[in-house]
PDB file of N, CA and C in Angstrom:
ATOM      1  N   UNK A   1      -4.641  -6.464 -27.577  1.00  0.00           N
ATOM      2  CA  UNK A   1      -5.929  -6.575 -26.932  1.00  0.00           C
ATOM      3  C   UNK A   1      -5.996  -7.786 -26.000  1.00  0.00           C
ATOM      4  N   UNK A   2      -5.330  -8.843 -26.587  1.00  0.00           N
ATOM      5  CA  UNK A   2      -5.115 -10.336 -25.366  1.00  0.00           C
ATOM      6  C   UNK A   2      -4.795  -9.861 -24.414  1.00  0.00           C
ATOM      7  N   UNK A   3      -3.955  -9.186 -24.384  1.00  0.00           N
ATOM      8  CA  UNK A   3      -2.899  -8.927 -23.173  1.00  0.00           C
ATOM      9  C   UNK A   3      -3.585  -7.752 -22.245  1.00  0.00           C
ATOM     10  N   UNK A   4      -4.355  -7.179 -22.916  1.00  0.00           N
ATOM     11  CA  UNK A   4      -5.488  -6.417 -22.026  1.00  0.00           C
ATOM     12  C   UNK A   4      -6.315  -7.239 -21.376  1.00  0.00           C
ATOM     13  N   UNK A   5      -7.006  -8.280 -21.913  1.00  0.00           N
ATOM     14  CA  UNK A   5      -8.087  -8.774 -21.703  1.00  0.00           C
ATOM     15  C   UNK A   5      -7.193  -9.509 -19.997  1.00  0.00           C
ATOM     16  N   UNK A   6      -5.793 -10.411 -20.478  1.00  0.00           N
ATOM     17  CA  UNK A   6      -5.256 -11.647 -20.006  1.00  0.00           C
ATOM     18  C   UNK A   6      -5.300 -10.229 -18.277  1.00  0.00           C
ATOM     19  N   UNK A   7      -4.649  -9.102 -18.502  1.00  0.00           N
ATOM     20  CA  UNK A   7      -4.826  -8.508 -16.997  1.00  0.00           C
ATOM     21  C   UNK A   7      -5.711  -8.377 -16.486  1.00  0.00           C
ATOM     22  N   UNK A   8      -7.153  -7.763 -16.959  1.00  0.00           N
ATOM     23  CA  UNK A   8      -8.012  -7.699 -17.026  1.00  0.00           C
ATOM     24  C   UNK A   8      -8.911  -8.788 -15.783  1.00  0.00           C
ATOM     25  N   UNK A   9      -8.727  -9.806 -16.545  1.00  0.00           N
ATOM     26  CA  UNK A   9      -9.087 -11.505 -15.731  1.00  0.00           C
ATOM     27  C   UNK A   9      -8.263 -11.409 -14.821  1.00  0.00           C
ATOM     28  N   UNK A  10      -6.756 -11.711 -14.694  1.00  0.00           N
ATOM     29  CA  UNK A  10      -5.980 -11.957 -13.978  1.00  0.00           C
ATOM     30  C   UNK A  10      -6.203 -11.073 -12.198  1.00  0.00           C
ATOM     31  N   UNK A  11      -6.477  -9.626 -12.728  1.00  0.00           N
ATOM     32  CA  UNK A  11      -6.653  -8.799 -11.448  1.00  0.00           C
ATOM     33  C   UNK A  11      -8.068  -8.546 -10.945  1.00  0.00           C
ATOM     34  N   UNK A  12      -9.165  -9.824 -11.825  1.00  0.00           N
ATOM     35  CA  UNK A  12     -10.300  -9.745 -11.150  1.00  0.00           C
ATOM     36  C   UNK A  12     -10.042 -10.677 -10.726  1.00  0.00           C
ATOM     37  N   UNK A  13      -9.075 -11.908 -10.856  1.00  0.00           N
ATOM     38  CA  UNK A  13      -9.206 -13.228 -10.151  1.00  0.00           C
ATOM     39  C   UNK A  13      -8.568 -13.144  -9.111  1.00  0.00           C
ATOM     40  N   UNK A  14      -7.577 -12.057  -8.695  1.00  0.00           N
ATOM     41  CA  UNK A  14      -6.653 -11.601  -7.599  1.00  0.00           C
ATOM     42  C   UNK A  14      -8.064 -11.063  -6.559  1.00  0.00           C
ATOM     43  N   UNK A  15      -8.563 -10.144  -6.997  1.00  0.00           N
ATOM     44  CA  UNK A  15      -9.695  -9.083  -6.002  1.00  0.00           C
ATOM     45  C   UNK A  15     -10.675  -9.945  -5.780  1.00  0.00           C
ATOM     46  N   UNK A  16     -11.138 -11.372  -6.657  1.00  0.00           N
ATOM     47  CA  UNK A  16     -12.515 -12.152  -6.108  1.00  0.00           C
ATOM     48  C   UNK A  16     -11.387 -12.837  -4.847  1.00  0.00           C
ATOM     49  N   UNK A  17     -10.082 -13.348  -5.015  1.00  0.00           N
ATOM     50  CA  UNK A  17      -9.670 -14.118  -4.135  1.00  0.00           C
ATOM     51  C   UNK A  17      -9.538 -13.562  -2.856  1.00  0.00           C
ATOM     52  N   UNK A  18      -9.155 -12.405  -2.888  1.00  0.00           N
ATOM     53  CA  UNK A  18      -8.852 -11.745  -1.824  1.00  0.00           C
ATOM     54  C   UNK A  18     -10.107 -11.319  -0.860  1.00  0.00           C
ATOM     55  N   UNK A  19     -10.755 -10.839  -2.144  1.00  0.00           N
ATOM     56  CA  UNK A  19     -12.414 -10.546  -1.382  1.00  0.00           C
ATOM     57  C   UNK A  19     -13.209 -12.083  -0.258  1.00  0.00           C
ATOM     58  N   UNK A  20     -13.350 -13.202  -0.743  1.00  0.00           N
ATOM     59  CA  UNK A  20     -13.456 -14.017  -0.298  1.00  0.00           C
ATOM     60  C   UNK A  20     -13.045 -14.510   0.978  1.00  0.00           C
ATOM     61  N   UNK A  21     -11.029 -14.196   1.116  1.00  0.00           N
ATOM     62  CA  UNK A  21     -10.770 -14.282   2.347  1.00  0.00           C
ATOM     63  C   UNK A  21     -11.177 -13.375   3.156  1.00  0.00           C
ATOM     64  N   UNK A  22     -11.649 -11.991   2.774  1.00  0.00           N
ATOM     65  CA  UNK A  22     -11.848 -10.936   3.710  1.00  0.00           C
ATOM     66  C   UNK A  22     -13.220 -11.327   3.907  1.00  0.00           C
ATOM     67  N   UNK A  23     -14.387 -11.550   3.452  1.00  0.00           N
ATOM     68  CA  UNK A  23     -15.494 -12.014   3.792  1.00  0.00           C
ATOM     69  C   UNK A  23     -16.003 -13.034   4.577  1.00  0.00           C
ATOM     70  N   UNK A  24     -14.695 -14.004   4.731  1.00  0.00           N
ATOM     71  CA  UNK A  24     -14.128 -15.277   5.593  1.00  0.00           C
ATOM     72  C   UNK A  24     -14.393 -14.548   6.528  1.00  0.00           C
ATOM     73  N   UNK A  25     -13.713 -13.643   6.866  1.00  0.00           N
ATOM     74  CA  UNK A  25     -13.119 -13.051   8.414  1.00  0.00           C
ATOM     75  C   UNK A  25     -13.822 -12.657   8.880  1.00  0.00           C
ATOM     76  N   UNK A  26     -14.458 -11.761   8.263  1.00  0.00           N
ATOM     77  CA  UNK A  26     -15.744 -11.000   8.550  1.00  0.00           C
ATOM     78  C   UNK A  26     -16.840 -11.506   9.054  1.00  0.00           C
ATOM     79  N   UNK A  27     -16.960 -12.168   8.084  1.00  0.00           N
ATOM     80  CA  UNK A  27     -18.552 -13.346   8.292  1.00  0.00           C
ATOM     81  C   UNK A  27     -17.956 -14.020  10.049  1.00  0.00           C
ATOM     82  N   UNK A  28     -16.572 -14.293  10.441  1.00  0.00           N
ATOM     83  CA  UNK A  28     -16.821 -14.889  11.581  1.00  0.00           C
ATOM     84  C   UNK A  28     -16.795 -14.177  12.932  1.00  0.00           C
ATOM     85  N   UNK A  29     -16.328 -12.706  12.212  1.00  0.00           N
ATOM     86  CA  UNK A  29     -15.784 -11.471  13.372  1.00  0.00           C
ATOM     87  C   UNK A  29     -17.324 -11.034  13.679  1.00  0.00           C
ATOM     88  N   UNK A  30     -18.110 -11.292  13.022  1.00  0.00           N
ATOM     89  CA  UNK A  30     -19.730 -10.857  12.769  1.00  0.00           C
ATOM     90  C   UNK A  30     -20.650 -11.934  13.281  1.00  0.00           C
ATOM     91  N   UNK A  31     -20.189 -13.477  13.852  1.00  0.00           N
ATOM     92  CA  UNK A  31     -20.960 -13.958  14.174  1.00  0.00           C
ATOM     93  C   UNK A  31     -22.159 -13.957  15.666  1.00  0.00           C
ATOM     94  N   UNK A  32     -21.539 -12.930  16.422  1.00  0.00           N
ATOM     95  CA  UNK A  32     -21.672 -12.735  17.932  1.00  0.00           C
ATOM     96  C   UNK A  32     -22.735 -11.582  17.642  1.00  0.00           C
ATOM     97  N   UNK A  33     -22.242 -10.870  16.070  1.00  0.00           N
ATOM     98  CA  UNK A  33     -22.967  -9.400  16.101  1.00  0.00           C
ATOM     99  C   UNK A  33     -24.699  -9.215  15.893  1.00  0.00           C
ATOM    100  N   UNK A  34     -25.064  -8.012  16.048  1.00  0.00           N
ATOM    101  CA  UNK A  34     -26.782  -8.283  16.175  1.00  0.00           C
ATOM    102  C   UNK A  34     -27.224  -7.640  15.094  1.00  0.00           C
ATOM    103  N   UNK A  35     -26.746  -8.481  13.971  1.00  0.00           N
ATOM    104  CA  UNK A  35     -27.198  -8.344  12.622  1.00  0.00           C
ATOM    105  C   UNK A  35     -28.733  -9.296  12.463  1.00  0.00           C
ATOM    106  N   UNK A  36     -29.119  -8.717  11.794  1.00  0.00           N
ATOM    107  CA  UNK A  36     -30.829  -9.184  11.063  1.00  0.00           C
ATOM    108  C   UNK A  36     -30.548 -10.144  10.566  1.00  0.00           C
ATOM    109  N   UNK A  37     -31.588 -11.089  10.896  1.00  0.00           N
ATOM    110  CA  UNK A  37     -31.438 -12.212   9.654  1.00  0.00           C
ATOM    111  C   UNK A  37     -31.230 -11.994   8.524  1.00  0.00           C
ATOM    112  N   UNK A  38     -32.043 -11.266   8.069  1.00  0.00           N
ATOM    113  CA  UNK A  38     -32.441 -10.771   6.442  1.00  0.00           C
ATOM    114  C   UNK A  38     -30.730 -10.135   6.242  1.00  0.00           C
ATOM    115  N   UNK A  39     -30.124  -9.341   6.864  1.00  0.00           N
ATOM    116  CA  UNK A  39     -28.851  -9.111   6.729  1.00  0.00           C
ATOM    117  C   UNK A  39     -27.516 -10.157   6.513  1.00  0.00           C
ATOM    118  N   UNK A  40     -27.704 -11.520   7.426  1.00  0.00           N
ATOM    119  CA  UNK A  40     -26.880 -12.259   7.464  1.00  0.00           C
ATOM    120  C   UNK A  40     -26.945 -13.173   5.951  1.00  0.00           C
ATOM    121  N   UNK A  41     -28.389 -13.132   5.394  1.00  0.00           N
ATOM    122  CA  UNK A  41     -28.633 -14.419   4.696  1.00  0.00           C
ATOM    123  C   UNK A  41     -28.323 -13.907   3.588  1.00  0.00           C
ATOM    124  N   UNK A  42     -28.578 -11.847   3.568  1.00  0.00           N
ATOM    125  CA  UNK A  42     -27.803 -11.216   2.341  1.00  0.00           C
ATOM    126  C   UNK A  42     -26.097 -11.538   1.969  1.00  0.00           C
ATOM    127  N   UNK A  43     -25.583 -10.783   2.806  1.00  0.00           N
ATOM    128  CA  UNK A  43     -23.921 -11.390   3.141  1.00  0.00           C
ATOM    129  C   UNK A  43     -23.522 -12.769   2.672  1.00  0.00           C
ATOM    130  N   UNK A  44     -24.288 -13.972   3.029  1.00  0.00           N
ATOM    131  CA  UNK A  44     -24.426 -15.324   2.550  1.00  0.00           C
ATOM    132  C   UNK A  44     -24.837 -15.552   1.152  1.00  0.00           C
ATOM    133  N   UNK A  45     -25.379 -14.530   0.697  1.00  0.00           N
ATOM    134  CA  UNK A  45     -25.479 -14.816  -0.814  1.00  0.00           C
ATOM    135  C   UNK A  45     -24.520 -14.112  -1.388  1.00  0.00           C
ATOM    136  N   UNK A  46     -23.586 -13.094  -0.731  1.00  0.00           N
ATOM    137  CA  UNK A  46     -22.496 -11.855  -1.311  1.00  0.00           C
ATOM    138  C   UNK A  46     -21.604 -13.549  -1.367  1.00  0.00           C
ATOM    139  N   UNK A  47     -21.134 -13.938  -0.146  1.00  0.00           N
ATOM    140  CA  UNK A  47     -20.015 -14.733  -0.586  1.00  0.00           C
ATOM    141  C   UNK A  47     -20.600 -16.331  -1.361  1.00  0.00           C
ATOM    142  N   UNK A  48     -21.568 -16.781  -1.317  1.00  0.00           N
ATOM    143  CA  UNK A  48     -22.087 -17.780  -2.640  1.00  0.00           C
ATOM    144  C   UNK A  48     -21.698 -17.395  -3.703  1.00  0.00           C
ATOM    145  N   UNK A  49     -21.641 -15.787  -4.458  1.00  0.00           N
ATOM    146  CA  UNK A  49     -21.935 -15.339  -5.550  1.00  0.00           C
ATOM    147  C   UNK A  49     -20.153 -15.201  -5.731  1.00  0.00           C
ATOM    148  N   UNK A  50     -19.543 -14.560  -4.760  1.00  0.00           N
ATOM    149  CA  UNK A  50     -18.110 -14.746  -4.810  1.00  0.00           C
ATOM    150  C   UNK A  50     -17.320 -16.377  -5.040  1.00  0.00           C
ATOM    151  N   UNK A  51     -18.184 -17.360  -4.311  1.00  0.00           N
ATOM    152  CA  UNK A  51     -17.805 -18.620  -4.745  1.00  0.00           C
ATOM    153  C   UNK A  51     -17.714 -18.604  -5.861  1.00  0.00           C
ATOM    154  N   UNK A  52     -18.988 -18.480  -6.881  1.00  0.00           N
ATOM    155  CA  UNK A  52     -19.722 -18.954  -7.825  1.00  0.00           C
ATOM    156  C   UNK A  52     -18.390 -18.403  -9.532  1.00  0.00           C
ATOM    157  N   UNK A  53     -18.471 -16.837  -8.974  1.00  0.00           N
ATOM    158  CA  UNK A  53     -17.380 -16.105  -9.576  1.00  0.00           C
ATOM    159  C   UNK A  53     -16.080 -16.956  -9.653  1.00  0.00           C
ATOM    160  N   UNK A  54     -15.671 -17.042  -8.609  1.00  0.00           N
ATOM    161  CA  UNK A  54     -14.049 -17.660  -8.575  1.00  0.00           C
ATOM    162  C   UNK A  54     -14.374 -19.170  -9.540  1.00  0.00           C
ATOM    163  N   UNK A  55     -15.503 -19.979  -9.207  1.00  0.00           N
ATOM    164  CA  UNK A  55     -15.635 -21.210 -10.107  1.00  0.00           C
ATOM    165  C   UNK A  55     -15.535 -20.883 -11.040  1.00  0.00           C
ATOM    166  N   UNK A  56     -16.026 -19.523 -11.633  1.00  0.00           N
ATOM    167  CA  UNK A  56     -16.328 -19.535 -13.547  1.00  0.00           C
ATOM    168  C   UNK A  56     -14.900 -19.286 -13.825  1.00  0.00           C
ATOM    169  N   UNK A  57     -13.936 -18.745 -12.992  1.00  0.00           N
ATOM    170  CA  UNK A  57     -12.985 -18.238 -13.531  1.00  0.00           C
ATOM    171  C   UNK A  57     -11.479 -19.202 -14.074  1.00  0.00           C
ATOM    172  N   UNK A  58     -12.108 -20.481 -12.927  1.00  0.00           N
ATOM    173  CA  UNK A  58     -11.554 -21.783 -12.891  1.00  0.00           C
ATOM    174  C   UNK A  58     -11.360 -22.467 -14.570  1.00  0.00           C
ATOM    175  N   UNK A  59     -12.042 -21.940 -15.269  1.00  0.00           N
ATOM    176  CA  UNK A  59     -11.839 -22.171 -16.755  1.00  0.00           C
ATOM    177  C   UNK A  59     -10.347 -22.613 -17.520  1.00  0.00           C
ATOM    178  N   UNK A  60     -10.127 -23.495 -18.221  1.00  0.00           N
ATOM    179  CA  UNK A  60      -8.510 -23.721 -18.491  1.00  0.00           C
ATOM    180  C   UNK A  60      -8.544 -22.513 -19.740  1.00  0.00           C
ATOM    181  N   UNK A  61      -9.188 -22.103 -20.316  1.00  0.00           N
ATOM    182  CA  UNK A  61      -8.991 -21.177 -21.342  1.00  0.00           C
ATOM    183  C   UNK A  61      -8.587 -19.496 -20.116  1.00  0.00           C
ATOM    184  N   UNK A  62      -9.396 -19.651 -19.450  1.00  0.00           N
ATOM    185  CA  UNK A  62      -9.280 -18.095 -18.274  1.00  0.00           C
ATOM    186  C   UNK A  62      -8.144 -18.589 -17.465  1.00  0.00           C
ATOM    187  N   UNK A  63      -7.643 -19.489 -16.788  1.00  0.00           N
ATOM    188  CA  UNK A  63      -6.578 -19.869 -16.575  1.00  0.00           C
ATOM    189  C   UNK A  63      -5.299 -19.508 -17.178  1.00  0.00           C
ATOM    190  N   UNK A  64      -5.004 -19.829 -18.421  1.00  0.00           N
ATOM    191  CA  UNK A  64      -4.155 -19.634 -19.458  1.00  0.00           C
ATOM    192  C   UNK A  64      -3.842 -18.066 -19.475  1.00  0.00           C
ATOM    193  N   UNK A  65      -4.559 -17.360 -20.079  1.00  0.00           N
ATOM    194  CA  UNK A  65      -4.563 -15.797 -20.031  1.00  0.00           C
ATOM    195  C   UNK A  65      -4.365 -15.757 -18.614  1.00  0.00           C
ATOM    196  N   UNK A  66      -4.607 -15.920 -17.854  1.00  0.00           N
ATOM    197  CA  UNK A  66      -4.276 -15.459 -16.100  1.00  0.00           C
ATOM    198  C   UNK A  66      -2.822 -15.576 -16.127  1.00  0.00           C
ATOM    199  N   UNK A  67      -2.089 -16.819 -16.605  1.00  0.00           N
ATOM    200  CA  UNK A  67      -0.969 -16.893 -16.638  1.00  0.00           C
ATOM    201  C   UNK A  67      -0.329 -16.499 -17.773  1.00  0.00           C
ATOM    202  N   UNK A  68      -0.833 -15.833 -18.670  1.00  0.00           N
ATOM    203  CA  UNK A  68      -0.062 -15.330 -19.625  1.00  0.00           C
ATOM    204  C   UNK A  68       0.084 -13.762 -18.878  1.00  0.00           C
ATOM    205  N   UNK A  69      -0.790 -13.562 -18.449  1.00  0.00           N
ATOM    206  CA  UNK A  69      -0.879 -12.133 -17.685  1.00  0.00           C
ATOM    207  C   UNK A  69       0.067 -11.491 -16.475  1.00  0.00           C
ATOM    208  N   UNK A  70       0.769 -12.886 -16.004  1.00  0.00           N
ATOM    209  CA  UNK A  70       2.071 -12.837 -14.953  1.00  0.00           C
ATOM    210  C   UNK A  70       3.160 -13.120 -16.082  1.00  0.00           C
ATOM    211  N   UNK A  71       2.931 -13.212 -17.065  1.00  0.00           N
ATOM    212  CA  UNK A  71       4.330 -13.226 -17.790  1.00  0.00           C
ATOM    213  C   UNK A  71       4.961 -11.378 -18.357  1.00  0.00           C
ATOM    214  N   UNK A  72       4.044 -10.585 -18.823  1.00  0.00           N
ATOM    215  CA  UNK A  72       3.846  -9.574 -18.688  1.00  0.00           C
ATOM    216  C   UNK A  72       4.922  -8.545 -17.451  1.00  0.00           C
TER     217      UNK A  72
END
């Protein structure tokens, strides 16, 4: 069941990271575009909340299993 859990974490901490850079890109390929405020400030809370995610995951206990999960 560890070893479920340890992938589990491991390939959400892969997809928040990745998501993040793609939201990078986006957010700047989108800055010219004639998006709504109310649209932009949504998006701005998508990647806050993606910050916020990747911080919790920063954990040395979620860490550990992340790397027990590349041993696998």
């Amino acid at each position: 069941m560890t070893s479920l859990l340890a992938e589990a974490i491991a390939v959400t901490f892969d997809n928040l990271t990745m998501t993040v850079s793609v939201f990078e890109y986006v957010e700047e390929a989108t800055e010219d575009s004639n998006l709504s405020p109310e649209a932009r400030q949504r998006l701005g809370l998508v990647h806050t909340a993606l910050a916020m995610a990747i911080q919790a995951m920063e954990h040395d206990e979620l860490r550990q299993l992340i790397k027990q999960s590349q041993s696998y």
